[in-house]
PDB file of N, CA and C in Angstrom:
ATOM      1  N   UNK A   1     162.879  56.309  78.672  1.00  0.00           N
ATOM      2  CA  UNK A   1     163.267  56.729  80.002  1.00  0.00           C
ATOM      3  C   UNK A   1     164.794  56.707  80.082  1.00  0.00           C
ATOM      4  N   UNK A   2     165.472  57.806  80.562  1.00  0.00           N
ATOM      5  CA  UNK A   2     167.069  57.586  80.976  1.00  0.00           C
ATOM      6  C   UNK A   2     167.370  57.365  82.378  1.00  0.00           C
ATOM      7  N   UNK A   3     168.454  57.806  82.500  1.00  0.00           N
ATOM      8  CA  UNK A   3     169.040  57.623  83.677  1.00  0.00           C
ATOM      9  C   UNK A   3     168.852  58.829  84.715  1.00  0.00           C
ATOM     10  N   UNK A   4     168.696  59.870  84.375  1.00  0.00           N
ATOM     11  CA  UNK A   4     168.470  60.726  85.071  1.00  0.00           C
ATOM     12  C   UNK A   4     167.030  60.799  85.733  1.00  0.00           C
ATOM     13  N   UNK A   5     166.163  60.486  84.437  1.00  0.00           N
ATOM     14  CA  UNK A   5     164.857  60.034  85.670  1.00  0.00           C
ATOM     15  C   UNK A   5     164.425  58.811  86.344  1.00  0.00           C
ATOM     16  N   UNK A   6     165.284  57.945  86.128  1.00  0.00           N
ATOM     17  CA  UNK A   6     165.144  56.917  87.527  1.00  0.00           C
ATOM     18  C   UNK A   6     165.868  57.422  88.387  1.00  0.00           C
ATOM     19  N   UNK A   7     166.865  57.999  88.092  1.00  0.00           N
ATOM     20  CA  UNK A   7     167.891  58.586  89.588  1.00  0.00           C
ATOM     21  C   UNK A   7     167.363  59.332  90.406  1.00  0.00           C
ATOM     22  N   UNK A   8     166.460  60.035  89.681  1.00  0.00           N
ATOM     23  CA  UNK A   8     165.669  61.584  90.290  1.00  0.00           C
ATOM     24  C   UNK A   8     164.632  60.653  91.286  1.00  0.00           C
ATOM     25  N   UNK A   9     163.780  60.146  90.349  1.00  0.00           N
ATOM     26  CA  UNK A   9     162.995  58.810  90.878  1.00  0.00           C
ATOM     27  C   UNK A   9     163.150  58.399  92.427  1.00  0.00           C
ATOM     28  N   UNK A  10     164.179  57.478  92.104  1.00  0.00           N
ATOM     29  CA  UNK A  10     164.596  56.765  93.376  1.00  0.00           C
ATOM     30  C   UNK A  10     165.131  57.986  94.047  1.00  0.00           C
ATOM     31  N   UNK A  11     165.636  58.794  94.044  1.00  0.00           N
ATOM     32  CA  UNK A  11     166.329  59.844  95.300  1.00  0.00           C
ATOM     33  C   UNK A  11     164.957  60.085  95.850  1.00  0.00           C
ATOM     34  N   UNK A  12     163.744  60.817  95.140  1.00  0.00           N
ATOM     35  CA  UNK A  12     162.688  61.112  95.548  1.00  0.00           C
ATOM     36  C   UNK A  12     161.844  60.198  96.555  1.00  0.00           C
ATOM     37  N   UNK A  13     161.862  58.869  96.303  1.00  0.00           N
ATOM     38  CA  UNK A  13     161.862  57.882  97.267  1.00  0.00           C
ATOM     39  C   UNK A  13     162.512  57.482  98.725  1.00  0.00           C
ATOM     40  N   UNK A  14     163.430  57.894  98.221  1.00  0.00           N
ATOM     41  CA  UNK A  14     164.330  57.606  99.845  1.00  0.00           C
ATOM     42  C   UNK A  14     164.185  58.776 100.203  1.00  0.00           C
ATOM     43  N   UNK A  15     164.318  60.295  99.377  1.00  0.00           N
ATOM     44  CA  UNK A  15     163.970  61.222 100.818  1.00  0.00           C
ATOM     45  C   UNK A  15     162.962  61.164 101.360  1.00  0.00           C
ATOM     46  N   UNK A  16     161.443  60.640 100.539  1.00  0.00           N
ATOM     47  CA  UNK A  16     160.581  61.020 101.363  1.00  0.00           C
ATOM     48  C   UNK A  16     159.966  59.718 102.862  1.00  0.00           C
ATOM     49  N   UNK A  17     161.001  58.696 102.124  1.00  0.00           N
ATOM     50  CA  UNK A  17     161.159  57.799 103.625  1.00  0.00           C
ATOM     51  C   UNK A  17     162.007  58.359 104.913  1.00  0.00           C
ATOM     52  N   UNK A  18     163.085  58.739 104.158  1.00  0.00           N
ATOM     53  CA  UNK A  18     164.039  59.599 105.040  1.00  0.00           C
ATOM     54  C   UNK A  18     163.176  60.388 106.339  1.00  0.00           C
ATOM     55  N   UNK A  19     162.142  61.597 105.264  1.00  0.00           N
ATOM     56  CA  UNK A  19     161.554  62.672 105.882  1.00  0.00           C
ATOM     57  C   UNK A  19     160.663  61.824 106.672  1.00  0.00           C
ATOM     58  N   UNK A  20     160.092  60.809 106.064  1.00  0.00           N
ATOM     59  CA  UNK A  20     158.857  59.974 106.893  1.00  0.00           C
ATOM     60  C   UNK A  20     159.438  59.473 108.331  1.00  0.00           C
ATOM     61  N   UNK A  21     160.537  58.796 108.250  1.00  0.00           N
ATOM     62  CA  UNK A  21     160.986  58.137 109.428  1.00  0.00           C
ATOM     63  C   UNK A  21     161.598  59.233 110.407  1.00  0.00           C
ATOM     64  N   UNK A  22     162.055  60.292 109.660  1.00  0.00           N
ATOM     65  CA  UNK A  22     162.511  61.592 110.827  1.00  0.00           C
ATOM     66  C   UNK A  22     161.303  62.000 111.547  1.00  0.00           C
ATOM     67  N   UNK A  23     160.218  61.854 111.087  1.00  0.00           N
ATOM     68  CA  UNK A  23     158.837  62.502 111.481  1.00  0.00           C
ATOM     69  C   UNK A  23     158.630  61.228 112.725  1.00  0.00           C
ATOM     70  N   UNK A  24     158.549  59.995 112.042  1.00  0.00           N
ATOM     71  CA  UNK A  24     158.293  59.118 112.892  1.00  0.00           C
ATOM     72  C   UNK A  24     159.194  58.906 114.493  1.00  0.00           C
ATOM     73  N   UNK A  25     160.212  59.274 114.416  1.00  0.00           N
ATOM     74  CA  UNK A  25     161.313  59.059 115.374  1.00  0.00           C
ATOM     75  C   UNK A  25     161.368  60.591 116.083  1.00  0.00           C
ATOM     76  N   UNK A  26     161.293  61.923 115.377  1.00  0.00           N
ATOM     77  CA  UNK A  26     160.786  63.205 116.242  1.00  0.00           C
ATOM     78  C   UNK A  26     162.592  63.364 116.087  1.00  0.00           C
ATOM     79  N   UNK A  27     163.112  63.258 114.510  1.00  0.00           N
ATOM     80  CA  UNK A  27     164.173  63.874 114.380  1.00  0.00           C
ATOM     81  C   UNK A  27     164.232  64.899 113.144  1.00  0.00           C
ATOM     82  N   UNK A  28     163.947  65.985 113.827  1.00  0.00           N
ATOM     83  CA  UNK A  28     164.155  66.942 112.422  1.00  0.00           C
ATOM     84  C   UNK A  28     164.924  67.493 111.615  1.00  0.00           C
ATOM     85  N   UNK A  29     166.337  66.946 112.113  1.00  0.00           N
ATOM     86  CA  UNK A  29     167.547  66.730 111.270  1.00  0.00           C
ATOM     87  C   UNK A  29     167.382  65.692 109.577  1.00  0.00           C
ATOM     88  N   UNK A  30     166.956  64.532 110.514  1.00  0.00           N
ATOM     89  CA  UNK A  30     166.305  63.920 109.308  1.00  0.00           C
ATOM     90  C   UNK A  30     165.260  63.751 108.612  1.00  0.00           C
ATOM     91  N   UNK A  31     164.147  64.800 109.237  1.00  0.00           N
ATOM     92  CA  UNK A  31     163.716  65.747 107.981  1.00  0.00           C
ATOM     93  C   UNK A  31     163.406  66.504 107.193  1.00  0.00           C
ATOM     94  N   UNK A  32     164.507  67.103 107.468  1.00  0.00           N
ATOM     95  CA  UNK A  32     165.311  67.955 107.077  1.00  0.00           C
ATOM     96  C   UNK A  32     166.417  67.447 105.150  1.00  0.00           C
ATOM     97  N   UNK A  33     166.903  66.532 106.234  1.00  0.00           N
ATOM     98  CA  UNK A  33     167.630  65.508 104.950  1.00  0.00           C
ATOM     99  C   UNK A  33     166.628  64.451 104.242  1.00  0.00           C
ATOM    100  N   UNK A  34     165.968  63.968 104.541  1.00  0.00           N
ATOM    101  CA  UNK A  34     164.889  63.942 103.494  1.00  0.00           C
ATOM    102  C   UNK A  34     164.212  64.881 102.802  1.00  0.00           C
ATOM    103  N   UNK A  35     163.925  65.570 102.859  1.00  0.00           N
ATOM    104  CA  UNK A  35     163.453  66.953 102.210  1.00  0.00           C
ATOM    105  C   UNK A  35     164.325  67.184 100.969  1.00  0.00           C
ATOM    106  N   UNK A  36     165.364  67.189 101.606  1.00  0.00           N
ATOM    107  CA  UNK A  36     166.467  68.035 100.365  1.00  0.00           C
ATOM    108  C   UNK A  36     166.876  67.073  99.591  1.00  0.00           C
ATOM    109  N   UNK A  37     166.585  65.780 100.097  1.00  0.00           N
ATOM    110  CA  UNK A  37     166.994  64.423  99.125  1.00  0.00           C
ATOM    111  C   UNK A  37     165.970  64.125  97.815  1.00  0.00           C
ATOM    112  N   UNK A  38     164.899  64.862  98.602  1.00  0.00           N
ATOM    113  CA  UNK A  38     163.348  64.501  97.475  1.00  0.00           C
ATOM    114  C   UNK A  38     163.978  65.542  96.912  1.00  0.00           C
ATOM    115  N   UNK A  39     163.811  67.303  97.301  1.00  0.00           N
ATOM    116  CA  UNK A  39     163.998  67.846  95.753  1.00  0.00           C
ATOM    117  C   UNK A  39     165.177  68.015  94.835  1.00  0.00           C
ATOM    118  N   UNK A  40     166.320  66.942  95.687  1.00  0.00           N
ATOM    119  CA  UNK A  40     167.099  66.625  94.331  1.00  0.00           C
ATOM    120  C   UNK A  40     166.569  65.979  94.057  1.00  0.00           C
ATOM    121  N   UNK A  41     166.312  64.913  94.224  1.00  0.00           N
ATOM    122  CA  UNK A  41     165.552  63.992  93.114  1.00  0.00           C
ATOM    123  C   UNK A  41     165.117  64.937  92.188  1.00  0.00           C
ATOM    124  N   UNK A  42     163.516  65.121  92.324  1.00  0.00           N
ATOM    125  CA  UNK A  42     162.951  66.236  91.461  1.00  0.00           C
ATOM    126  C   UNK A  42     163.539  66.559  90.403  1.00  0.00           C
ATOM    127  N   UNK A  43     164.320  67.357  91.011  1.00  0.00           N
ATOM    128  CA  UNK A  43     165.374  68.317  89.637  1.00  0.00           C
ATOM    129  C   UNK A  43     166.128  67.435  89.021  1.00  0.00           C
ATOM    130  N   UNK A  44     167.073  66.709  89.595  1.00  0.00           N
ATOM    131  CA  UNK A  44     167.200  65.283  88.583  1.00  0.00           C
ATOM    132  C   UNK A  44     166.163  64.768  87.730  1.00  0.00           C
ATOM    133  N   UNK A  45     165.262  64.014  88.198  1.00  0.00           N
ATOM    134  CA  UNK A  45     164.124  64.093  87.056  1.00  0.00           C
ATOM    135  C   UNK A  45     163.930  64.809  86.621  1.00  0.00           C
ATOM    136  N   UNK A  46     163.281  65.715  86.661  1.00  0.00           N
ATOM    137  CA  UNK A  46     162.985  66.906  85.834  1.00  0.00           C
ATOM    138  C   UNK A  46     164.090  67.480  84.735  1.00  0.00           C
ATOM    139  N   UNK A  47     164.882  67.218  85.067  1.00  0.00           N
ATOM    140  CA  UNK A  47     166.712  67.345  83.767  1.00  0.00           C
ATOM    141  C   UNK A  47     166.437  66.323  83.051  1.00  0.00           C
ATOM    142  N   UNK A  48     166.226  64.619  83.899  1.00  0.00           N
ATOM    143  CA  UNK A  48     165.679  63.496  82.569  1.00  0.00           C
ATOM    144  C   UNK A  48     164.980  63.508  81.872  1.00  0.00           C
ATOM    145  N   UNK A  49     163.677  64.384  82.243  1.00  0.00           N
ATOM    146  CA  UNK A  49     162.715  64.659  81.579  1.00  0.00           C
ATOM    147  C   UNK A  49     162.759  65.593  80.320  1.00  0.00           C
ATOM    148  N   UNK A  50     163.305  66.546  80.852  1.00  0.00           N
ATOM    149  CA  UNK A  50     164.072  67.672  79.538  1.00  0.00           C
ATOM    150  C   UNK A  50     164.816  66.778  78.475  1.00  0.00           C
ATOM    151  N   UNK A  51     165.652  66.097  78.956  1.00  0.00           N
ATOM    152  CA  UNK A  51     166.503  65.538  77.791  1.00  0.00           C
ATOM    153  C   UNK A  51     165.603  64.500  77.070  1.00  0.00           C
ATOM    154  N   UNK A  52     165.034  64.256  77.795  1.00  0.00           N
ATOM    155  CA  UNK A  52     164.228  63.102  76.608  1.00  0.00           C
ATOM    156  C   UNK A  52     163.015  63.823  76.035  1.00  0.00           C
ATOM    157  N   UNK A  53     162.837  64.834  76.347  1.00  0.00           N
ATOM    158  CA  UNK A  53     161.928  65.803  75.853  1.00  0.00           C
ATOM    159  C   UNK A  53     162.341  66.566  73.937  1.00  0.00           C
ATOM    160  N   UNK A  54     163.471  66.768  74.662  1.00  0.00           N
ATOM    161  CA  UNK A  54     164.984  67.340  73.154  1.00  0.00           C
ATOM    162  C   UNK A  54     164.818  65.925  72.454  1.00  0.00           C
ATOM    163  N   UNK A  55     165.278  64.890  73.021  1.00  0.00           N
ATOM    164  CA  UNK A  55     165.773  63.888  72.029  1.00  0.00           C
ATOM    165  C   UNK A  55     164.648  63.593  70.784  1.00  0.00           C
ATOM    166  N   UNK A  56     163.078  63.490  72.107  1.00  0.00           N
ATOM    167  CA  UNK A  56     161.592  63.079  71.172  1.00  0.00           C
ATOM    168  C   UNK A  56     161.324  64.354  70.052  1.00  0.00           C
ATOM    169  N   UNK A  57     161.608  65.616  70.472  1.00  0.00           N
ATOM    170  CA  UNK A  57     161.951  66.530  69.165  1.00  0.00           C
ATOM    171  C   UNK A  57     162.331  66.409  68.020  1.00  0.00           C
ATOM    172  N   UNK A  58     164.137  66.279  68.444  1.00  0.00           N
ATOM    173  CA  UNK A  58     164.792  65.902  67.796  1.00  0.00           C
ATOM    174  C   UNK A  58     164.195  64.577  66.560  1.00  0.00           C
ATOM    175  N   UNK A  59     163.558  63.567  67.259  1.00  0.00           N
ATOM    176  CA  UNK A  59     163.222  62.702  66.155  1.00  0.00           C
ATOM    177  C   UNK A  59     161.872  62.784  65.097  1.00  0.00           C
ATOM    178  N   UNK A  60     161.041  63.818  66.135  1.00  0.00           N
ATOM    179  CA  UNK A  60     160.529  64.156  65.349  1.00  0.00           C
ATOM    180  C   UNK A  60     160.497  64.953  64.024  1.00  0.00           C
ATOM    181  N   UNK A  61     161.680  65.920  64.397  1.00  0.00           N
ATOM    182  CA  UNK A  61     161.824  66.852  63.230  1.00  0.00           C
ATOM    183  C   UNK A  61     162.544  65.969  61.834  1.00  0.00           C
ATOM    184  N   UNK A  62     162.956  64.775  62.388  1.00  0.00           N
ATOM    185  CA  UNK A  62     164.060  63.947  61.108  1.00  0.00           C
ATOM    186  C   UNK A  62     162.671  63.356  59.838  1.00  0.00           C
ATOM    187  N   UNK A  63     161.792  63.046  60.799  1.00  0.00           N
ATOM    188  CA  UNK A  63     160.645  62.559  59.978  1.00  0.00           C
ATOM    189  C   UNK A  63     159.794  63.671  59.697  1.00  0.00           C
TER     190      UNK A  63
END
């Protein structure tokens, strides 16, 4: 696991509290900003995921 997919991870977490508590409070500003906080996350993960995807290649092809 790197860094990019815990980052993605945890962003994905707080937006979707973000979005949860905007829902809860009847502010759709914030969720709004939760929303867009989860799918960075996402794509952050999803980039960690790629790279460690290359790297497990990568070691495979040495052996």
């Amino acid at each position: 696991m790197n860094k990019d997919q815990v980052k993605g991870a945890v962003k994905e977490a707080v937006g979707n509290v973000q979005q949860k508590a905007g829902a809860v409070t009847g502010s759709t500003s914030q969720q709004i900003k939760g929303a867009a906080k989860q799918a960075e996350g996402n794509v952050q993960k999803n980039y960690g995921n790629a790279k460690e995807a290359v790297k497990n290649a990568n070691k495979a092809d040495k052996y």
